[in-house]
C-alpha atoms as a PDB file:
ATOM      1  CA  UNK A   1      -2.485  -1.137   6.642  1.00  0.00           C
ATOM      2  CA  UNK A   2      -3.745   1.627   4.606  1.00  0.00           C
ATOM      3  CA  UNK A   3      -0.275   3.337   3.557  1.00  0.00           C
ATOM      4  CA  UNK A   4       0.563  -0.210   2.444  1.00  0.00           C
ATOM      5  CA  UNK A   5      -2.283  -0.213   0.096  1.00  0.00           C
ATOM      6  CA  UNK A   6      -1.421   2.720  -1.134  1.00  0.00           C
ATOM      7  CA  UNK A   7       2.054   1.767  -2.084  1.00  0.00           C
ATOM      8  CA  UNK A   8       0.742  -1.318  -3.764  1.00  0.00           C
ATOM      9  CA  UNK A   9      -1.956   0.283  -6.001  1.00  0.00           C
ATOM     10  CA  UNK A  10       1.329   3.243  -6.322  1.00  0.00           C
ATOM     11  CA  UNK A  11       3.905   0.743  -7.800  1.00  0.00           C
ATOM     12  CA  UNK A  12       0.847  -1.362  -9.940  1.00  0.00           C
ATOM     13  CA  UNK A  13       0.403   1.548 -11.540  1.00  0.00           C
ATOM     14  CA  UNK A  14       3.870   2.859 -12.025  1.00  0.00           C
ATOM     15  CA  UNK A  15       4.211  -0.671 -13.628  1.00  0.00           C
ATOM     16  CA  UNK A  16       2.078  -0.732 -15.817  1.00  0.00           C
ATOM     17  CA  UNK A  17       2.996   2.471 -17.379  1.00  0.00           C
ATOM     18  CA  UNK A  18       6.257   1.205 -17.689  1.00  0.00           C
ATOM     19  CA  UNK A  19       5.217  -1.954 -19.083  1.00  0.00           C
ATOM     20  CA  UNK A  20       2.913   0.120 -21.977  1.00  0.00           C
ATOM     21  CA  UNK A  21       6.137   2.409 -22.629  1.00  0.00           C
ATOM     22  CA  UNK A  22       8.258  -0.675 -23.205  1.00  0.00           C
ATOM     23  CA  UNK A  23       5.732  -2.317 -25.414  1.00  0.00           C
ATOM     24  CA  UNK A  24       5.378   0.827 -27.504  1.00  0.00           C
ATOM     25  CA  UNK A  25       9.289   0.800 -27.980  1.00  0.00           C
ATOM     26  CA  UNK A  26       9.242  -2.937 -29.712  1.00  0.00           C
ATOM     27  CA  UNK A  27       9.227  -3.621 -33.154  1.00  0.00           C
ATOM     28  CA  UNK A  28       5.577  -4.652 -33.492  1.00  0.00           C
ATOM     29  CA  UNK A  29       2.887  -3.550 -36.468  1.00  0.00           C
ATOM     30  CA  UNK A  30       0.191  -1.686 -34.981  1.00  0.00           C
ATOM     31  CA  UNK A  31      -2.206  -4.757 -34.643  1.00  0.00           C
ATOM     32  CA  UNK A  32       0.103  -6.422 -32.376  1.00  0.00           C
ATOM     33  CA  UNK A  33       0.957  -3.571 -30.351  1.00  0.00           C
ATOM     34  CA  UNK A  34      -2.349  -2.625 -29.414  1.00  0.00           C
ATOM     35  CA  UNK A  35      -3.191  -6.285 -28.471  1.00  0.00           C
ATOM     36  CA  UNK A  36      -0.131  -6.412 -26.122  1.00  0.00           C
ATOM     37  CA  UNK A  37      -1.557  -2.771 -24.758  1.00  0.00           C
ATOM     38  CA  UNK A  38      -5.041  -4.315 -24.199  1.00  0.00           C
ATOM     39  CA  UNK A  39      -3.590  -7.018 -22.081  1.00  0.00           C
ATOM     40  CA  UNK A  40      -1.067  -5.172 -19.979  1.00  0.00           C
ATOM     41  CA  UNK A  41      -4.174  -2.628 -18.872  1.00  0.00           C
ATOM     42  CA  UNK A  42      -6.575  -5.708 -18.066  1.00  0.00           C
ATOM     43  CA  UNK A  43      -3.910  -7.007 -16.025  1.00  0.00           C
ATOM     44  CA  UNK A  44      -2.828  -4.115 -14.854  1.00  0.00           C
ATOM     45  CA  UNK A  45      -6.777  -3.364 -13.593  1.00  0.00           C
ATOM     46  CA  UNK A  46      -7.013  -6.848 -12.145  1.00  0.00           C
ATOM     47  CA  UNK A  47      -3.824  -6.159  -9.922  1.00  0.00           C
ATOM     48  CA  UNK A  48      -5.378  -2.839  -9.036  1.00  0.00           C
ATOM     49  CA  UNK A  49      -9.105  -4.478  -8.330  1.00  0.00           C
ATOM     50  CA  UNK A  50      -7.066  -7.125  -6.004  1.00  0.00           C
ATOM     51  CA  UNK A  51      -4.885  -4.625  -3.897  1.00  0.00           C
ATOM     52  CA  UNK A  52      -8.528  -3.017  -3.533  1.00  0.00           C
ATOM     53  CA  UNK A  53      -9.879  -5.957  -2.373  1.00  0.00           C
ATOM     54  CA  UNK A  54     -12.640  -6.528  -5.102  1.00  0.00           C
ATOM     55  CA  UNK A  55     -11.156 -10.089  -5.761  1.00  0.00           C
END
């Protein structure tokens, strides 16, 4: 059960960098960008609380 865990907080968190690299490559102004940034790491640390079992 453990090395499951692991490999679900691993891949969350390989996502979500991929996610923030991808959002940085769009065409957004600065504003928008950082928005979409904000809510890919909230999510991102919501996925990570629930593989933790926090929620």
């Amino acid at each position: 059960m453990g090395a499951s865990v692991l490999i679900g907080i691993l891949i969350t968190f390989l996502v979500v960098i991929l996610v923030l690299y991808l959002v940085q490559r769009l065409p957004l102004d600065g504003r928008t960008r950082q928005i979409a940034q904000i809510v890919v790491i909230i999510i991102g640390v919501i996925s990570l609380l629930r593989y933790l079992a926090v929620f």
